[in-house]
C-alpha atoms as a PDB file:
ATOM      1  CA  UNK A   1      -3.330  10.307  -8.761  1.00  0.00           C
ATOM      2  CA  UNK A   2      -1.363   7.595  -7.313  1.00  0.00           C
ATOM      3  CA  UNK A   3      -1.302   5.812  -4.243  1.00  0.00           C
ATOM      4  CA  UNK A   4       1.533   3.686  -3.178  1.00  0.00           C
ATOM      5  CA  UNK A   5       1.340   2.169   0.031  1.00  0.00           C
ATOM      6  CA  UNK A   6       4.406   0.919   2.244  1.00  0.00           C
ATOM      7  CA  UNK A   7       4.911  -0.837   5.656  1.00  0.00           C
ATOM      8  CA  UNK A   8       7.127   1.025   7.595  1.00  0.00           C
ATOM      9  CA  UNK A   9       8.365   0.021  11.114  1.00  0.00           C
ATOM     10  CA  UNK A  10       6.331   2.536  12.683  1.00  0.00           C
ATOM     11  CA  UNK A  11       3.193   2.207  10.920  1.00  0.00           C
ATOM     12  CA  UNK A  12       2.183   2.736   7.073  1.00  0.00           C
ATOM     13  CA  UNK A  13       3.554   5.159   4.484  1.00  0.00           C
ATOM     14  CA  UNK A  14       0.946   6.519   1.671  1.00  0.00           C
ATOM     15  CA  UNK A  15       2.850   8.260  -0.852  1.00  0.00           C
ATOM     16  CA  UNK A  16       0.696  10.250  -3.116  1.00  0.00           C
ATOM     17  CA  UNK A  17       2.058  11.231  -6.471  1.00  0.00           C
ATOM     18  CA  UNK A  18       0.507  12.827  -9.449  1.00  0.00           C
ATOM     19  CA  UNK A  19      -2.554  14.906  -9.768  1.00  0.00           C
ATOM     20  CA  UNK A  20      -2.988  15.174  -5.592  1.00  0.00           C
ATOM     21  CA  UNK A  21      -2.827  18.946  -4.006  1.00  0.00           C
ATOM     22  CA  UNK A  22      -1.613  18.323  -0.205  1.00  0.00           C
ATOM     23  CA  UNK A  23      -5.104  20.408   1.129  1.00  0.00           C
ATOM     24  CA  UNK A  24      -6.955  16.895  -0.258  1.00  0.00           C
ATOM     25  CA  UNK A  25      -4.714  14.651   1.731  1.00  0.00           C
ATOM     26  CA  UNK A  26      -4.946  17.496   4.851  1.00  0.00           C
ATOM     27  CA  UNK A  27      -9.031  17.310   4.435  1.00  0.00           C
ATOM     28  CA  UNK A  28      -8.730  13.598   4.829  1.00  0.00           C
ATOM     29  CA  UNK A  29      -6.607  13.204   7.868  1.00  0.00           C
ATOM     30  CA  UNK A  30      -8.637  15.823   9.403  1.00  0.00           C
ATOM     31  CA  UNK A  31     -11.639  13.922   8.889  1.00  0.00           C
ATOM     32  CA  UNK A  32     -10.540  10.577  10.101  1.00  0.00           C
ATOM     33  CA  UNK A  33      -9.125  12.463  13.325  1.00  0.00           C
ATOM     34  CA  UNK A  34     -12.132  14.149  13.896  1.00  0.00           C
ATOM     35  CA  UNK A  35     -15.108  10.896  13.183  1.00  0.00           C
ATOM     36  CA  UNK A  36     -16.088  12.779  10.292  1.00  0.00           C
ATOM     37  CA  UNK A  37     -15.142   9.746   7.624  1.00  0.00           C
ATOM     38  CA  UNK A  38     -15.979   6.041   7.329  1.00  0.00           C
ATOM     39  CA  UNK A  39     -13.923   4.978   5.169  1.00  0.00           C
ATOM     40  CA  UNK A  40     -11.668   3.310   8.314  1.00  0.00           C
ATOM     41  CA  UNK A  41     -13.661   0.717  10.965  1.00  0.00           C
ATOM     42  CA  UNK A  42     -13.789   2.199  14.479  1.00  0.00           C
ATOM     43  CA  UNK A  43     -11.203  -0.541  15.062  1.00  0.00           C
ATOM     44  CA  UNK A  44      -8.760   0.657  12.680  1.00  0.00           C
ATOM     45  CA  UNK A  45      -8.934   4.056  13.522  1.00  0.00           C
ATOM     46  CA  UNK A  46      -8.013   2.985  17.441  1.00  0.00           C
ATOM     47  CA  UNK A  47      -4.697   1.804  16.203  1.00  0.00           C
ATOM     48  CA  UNK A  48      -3.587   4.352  14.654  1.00  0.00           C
ATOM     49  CA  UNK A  49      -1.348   6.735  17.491  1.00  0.00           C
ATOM     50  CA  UNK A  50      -0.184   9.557  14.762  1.00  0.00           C
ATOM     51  CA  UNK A  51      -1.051  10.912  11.588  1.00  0.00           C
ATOM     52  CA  UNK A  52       1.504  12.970   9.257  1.00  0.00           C
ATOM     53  CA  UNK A  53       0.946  14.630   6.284  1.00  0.00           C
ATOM     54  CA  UNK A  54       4.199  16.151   4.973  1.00  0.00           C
ATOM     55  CA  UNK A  55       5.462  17.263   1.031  1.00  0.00           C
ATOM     56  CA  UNK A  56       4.001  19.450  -1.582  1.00  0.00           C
ATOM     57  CA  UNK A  57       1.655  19.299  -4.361  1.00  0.00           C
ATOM     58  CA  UNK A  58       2.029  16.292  -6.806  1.00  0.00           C
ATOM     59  CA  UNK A  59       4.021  14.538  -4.329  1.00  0.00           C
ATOM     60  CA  UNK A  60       2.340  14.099  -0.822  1.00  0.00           C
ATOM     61  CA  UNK A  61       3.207  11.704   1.930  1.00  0.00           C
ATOM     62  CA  UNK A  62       0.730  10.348   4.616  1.00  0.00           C
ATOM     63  CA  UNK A  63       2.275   8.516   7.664  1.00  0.00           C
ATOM     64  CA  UNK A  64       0.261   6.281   9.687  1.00  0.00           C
ATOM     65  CA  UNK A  65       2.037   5.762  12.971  1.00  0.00           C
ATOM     66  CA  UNK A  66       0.517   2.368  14.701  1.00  0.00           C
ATOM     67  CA  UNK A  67      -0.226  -0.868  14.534  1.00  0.00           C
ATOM     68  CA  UNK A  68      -2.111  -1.040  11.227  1.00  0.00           C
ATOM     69  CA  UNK A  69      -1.752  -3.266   8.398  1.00  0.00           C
ATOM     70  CA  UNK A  70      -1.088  -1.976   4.659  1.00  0.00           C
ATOM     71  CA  UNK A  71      -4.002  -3.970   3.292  1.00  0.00           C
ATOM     72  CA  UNK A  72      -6.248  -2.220   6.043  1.00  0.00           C
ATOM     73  CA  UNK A  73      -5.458   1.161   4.931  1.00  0.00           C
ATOM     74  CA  UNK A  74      -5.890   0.601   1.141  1.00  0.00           C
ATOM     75  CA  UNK A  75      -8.988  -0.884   2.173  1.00  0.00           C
ATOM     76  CA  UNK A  76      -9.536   2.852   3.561  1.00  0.00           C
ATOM     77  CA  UNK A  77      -8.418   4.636   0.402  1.00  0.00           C
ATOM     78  CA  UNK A  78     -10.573   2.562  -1.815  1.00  0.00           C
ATOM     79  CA  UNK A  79     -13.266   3.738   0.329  1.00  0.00           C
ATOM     80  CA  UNK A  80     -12.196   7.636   0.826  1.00  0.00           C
ATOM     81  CA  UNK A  81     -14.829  10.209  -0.590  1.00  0.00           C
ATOM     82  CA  UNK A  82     -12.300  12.613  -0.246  1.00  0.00           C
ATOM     83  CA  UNK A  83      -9.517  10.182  -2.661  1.00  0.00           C
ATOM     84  CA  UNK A  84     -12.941   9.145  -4.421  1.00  0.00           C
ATOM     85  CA  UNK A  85     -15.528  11.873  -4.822  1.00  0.00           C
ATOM     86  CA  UNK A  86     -18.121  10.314  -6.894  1.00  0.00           C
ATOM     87  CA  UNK A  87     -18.209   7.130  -4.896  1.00  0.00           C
ATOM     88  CA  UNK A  88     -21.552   7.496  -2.970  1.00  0.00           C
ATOM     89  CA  UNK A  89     -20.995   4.844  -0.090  1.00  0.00           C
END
């Protein structure tokens, strides 16, 4: 899988391409929206205002509406153990 991730004016773009099924990236956002993740501090998390997750299979796009910087959320992606599964912390 690959992650490429993009400053937009409203926030951050993730743009997942490769070996990524869309119910992965769903999982995730659901987590983060409902405290069930740590891969994002507390302070993060209270910037962002929206999540989107929108494409298909092999080609997924996550957009982070907010004020949240690029390096912050591939800080979070490096620490996902839904991106990551056999990371144990």
């Amino acid at each position: 899988m690959n992650k490429n991730v993009l400053k937009t004016g409203e926030g951050v773009k993730i743009a997942f391409t490769g070996a990524v099924e869309k119910q992965y990236i769903v999982k995730m956002v659901e987590n983060c929206a409902t405290g069930q993740c740590e891969c994002m501090s507390d302070e993060t998390k209270k910037k962002i205002t929206n999540m989107e997750v929108n494409g298909k299979d092999g080609e997924v796009n996550l957009n982070l509406s907010g004020d949240v910087s690029k390096e912050e959320i591939e800080a979070a992606l490096a620490r996902s153990k839904v991106l990551n599964p056999n990371k144990c912390c």
